[in-house]
N, C-alpha and C. Protein backbone atom coordinates (compact mmCIF):
# COMPACT_ATOMS: atom_id res chain seq x y z
N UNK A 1 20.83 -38.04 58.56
CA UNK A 1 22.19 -38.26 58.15
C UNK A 1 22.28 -39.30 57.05
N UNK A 2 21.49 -40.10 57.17
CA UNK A 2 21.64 -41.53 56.26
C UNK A 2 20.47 -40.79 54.52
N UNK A 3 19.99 -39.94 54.70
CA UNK A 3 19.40 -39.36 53.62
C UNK A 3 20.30 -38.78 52.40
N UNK A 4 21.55 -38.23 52.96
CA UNK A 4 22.49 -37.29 52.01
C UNK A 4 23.54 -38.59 51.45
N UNK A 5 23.80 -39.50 51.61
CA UNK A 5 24.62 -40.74 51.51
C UNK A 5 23.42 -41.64 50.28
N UNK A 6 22.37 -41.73 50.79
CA UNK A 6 21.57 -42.46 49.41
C UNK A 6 21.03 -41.66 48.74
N UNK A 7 20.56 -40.12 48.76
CA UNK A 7 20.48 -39.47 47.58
C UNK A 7 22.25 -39.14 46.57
N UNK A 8 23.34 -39.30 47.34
CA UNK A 8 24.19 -39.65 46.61
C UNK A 8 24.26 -40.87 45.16
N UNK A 9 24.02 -41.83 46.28
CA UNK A 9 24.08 -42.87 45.69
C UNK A 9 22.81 -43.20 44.30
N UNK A 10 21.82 -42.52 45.14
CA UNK A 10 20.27 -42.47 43.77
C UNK A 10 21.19 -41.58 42.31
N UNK A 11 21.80 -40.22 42.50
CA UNK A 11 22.51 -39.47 41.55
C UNK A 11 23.62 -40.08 40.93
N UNK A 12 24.34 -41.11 41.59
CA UNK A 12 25.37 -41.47 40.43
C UNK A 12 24.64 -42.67 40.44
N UNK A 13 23.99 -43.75 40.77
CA UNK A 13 22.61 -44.72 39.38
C UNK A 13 22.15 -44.07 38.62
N UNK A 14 21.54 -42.76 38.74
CA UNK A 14 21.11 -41.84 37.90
C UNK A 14 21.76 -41.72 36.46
N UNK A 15 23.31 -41.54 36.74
CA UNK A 15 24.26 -41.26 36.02
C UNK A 15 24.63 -42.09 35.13
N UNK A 16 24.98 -43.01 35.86
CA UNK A 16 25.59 -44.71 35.09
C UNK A 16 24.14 -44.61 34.19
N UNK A 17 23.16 -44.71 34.43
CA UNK A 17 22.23 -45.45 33.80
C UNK A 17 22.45 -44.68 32.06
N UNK A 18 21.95 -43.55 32.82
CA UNK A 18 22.08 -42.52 31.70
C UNK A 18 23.11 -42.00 30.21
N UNK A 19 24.58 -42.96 31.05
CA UNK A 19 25.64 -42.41 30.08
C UNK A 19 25.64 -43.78 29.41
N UNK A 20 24.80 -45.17 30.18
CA UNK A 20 25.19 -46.47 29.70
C UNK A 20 24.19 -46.54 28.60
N UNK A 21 22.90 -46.04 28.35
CA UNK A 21 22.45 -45.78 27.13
C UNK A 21 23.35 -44.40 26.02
N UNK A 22 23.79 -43.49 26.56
CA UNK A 22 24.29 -42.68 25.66
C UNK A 22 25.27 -43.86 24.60
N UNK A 23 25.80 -44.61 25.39
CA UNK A 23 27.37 -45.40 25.03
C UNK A 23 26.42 -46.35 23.73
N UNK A 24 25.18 -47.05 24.61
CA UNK A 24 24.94 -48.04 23.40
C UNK A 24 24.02 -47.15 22.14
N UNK A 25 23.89 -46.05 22.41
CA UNK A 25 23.48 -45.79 21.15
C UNK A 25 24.51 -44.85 19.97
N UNK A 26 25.75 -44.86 20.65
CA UNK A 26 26.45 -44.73 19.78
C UNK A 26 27.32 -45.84 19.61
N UNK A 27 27.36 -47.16 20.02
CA UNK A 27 27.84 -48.18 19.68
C UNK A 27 28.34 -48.66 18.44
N UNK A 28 27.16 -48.07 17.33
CA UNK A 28 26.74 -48.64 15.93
C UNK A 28 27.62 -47.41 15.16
N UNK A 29 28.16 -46.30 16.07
CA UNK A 29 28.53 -45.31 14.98
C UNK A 29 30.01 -45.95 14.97
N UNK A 30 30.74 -46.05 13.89
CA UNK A 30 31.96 -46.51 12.99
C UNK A 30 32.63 -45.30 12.92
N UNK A 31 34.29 -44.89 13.43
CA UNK A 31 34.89 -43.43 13.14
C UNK A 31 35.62 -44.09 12.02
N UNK A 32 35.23 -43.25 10.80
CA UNK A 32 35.82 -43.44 9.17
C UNK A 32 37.57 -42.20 9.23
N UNK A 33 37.66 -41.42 10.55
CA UNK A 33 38.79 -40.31 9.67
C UNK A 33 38.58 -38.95 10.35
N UNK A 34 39.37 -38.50 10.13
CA UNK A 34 39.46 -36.73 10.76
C UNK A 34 40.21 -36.01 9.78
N UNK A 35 39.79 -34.88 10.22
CA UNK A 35 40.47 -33.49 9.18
C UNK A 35 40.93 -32.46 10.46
N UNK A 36 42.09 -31.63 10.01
CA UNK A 36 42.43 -30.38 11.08
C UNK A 36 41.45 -29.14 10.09
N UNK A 37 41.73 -28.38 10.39
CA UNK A 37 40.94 -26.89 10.08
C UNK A 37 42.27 -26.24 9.75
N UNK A 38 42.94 -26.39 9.12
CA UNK A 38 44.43 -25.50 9.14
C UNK A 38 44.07 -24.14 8.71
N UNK A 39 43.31 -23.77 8.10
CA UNK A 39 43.44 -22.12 7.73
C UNK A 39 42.01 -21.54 8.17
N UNK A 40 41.88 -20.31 8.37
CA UNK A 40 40.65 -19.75 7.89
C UNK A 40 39.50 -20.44 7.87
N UNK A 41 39.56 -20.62 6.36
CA UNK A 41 38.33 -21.17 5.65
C UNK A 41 38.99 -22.39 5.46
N UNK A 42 38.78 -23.14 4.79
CA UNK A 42 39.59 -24.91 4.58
C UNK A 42 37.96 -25.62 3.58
N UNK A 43 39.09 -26.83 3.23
CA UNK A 43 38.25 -27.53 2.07
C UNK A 43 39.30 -28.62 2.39
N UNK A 44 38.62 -29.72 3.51
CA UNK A 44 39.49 -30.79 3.17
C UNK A 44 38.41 -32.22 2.56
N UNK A 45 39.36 -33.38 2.34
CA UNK A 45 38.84 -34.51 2.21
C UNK A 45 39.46 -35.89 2.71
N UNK A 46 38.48 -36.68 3.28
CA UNK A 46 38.54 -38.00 4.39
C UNK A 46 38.14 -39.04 3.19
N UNK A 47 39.14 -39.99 2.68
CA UNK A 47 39.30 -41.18 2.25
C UNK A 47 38.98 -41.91 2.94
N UNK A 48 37.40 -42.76 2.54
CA UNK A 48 36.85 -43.84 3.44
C UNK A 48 37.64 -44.92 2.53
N UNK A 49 36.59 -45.35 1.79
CA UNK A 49 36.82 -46.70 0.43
C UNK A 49 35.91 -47.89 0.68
N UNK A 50 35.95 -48.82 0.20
CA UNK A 50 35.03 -49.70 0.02
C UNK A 50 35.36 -50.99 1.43
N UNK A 51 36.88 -51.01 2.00
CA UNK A 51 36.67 -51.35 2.97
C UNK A 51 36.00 -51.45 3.99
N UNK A 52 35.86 -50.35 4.16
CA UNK A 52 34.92 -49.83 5.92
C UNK A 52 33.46 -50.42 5.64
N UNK A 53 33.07 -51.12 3.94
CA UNK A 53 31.65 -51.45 4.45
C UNK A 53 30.98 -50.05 4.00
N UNK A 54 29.31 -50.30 4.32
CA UNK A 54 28.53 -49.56 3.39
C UNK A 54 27.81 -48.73 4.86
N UNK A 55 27.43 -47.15 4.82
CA UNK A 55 26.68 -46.53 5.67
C UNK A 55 24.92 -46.23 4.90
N UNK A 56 24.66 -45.82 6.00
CA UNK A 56 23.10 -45.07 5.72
C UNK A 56 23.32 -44.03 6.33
N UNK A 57 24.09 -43.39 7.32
CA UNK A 57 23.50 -41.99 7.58
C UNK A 57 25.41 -41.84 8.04
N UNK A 58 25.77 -40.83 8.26
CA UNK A 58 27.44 -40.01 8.55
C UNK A 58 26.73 -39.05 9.85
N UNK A 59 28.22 -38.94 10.74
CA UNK A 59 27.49 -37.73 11.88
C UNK A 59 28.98 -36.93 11.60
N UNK A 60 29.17 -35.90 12.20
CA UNK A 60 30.23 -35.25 12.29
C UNK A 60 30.47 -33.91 14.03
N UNK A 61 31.81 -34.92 14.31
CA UNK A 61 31.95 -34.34 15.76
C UNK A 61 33.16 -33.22 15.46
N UNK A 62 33.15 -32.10 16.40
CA UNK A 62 34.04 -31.26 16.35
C UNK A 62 35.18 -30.77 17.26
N UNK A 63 36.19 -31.39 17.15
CA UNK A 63 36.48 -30.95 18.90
C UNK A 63 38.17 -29.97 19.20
N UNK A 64 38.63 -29.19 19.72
CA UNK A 64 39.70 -28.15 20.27
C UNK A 64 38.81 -26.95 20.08
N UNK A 65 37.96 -25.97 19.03
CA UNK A 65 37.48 -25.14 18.49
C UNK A 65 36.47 -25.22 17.69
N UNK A 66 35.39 -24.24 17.92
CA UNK A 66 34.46 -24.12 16.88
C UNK A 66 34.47 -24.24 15.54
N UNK A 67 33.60 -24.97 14.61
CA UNK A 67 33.60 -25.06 13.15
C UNK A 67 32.88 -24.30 12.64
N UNK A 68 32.54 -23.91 11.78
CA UNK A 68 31.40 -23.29 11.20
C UNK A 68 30.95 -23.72 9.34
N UNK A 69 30.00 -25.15 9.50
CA UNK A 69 30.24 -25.47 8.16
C UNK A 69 29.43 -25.19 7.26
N UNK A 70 29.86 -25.07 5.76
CA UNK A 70 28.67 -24.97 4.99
C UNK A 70 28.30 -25.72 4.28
N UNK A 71 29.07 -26.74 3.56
CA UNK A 71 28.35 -28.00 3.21
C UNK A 71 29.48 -28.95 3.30
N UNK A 72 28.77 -30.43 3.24
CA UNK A 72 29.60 -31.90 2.67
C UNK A 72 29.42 -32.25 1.71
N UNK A 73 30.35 -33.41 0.54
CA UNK A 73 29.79 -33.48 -0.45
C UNK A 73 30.44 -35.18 -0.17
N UNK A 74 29.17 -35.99 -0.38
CA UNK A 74 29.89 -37.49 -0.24
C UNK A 74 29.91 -37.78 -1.84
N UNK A 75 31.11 -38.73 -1.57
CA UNK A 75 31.75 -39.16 -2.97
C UNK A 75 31.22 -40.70 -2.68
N UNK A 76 30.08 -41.46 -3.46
CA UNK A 76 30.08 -42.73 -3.54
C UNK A 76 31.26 -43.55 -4.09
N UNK A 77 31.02 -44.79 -3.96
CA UNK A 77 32.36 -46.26 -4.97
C UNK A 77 31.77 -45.92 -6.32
N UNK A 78 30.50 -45.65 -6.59
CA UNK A 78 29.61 -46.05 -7.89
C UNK A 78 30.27 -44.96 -8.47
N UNK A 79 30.34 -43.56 -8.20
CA UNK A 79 30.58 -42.30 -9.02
C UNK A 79 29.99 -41.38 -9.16
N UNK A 80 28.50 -41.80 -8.52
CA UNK A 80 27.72 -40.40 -7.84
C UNK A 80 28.39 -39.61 -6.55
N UNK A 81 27.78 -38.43 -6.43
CA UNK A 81 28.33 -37.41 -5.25
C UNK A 81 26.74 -37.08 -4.63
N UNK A 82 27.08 -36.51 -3.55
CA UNK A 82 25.62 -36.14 -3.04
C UNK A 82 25.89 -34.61 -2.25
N UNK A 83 25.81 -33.52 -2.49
CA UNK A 83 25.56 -32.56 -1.77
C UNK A 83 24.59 -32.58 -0.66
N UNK A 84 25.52 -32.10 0.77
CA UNK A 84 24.66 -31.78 2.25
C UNK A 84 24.95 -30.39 2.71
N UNK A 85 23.56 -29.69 2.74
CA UNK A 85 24.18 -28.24 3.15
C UNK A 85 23.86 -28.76 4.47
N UNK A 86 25.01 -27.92 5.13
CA UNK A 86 25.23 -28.42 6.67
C UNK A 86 24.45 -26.58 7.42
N UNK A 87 25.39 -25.26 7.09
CA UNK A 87 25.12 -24.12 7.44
C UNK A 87 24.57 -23.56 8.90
N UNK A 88 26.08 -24.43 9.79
CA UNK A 88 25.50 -23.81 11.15
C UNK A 88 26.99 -24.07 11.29
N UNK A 89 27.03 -23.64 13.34
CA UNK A 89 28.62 -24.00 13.95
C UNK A 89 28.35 -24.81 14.81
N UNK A 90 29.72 -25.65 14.94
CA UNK A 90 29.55 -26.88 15.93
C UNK A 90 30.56 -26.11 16.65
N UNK A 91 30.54 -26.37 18.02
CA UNK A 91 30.96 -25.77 19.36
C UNK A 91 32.48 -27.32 19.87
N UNK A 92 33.23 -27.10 20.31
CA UNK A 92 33.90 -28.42 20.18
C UNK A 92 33.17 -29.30 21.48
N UNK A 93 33.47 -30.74 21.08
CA UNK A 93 32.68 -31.41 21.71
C UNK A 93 31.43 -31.71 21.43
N UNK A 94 30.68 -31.18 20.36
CA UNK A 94 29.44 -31.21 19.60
C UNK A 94 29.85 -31.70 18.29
N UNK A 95 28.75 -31.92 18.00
CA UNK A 95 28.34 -33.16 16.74
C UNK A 95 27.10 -32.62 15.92
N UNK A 96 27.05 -32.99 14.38
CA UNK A 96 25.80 -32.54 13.81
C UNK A 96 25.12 -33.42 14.02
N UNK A 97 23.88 -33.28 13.62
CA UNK A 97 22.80 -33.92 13.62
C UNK A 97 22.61 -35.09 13.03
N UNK A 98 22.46 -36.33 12.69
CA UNK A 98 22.29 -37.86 11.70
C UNK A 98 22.46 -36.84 10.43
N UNK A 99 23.15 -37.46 9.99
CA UNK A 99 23.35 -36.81 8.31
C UNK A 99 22.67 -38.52 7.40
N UNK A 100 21.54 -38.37 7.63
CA UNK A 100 20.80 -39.48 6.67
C UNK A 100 21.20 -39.24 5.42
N UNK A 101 21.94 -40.67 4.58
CA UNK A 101 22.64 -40.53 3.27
C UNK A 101 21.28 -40.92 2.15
N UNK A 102 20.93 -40.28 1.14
CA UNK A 102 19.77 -40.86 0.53
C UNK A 102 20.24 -41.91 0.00
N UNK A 103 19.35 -43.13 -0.64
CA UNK A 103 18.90 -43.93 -1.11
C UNK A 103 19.39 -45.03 -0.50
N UNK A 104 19.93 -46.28 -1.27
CA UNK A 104 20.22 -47.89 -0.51
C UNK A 104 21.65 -47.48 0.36
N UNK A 105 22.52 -48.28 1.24
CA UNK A 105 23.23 -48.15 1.93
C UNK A 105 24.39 -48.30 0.47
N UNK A 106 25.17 -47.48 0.26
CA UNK A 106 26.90 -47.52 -0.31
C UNK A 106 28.25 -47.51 0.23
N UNK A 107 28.55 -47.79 -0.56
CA UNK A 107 30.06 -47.84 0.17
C UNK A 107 30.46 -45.94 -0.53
N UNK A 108 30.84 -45.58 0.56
CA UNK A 108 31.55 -44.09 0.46
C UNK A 108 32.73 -44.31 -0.22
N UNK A 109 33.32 -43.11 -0.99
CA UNK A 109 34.84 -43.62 -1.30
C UNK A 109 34.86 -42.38 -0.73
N UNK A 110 34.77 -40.78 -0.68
CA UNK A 110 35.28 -39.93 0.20
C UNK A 110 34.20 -38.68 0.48
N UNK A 111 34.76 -38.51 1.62
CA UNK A 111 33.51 -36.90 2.22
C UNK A 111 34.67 -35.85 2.15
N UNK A 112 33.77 -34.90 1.14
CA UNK A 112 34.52 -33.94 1.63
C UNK A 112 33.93 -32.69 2.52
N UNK A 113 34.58 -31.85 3.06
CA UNK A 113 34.34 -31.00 4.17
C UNK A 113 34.06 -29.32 3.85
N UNK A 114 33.81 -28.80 3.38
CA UNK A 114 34.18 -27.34 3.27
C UNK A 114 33.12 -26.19 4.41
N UNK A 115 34.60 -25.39 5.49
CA UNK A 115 34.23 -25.07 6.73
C UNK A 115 35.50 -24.16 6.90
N UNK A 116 34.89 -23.40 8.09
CA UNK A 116 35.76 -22.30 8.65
C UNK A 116 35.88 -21.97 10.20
N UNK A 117 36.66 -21.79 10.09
CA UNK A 117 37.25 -21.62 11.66
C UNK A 117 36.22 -20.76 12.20
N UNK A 118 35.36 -20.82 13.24
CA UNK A 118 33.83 -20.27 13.81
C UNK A 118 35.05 -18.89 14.58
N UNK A 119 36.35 -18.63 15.07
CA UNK A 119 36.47 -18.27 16.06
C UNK A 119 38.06 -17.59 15.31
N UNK A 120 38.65 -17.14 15.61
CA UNK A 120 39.62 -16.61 15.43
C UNK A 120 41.13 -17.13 16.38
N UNK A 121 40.80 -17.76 17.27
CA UNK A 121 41.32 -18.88 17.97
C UNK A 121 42.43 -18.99 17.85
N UNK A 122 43.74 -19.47 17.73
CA UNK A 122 45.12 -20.25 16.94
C UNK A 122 44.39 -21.46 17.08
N UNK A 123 43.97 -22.05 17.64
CA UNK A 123 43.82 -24.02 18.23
C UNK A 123 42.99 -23.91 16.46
N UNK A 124 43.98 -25.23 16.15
CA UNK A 124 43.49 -26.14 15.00
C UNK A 124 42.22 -26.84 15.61
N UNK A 125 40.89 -26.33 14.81
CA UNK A 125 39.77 -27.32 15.16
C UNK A 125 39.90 -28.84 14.19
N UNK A 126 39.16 -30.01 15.06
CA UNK A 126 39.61 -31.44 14.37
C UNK A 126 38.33 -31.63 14.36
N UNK A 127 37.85 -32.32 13.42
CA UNK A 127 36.71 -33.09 12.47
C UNK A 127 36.64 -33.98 12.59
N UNK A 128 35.95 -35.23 13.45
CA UNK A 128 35.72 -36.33 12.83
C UNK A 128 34.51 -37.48 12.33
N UNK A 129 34.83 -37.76 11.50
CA UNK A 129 33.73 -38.25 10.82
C UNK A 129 33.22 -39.77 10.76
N UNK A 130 32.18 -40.15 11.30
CA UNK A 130 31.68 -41.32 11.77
C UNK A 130 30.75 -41.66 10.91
N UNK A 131 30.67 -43.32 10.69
CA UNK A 131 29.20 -44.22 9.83
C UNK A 131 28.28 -45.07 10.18
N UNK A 132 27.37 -44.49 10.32
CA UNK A 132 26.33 -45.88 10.69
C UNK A 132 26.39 -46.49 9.72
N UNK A 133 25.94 -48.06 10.15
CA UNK A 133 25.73 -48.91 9.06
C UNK A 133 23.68 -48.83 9.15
């Protein structure tokens, strides 16, 4: 009887432990902004600026509906842009992969998005877009 009460208790330590590293390793991620998916296909853009400080890598979470993206294009402060082909779907509640930004850390002035509704759905899918430093 006393076996089903501490394998309880072993499964949620299990748990805590587990979600208390998930938490600190996204600690460091910074949310810069969100976009809706209003049509179809869509092409939006998230105004960071030189406030928020400088990243090295962007992630991007998806959440009400599936996305389906095909690329980002970050807009540096300096006046360079950087093309990211992204070319998969995020499921909501999913996130891409570290989007490592090349070269020294910059200050972003804007990302833009271009993506399509994975699903035929009505629910507006939401975008949001996070910075490591």
């Amino acid at each position: 009887m006393l076996r089903k009460p501490i394998a309880s208790i072993i499964g949620v330590l299990f748990l805590l432990i587990s979600s208390s590293h998930l938490l600190l390793a996204q600690k460091d991620w910074q949310y810069l902004g969100e976009a809706n998916v209003d049509g179809q296909v869509d092409h939006d853009k998230i105004k960071v600026g030189e406030s928020h400080g400088t990243f090295r890598a962007i992630r991007l979470r998806v959440d009400v509906a599936p996305v389906r993206f095909d690329r980002v294009l970050v807009h540096y402060g300096n006046g360079d842009a950087v093309p990211i082909t992204i070319r998969s779907t995020i499921n909501p509640g999913g996130q891409t992969r570290v989007i490592d930004l090349p070269g020294d850390r910059r200050f972003i002035e804007t990302v833009e998005f271009f993506y399509e509704r994975a699903t035929s759905n009505p629910s507006k899918p939401k975008v949001r877009l996070f910075g490591l430093r």
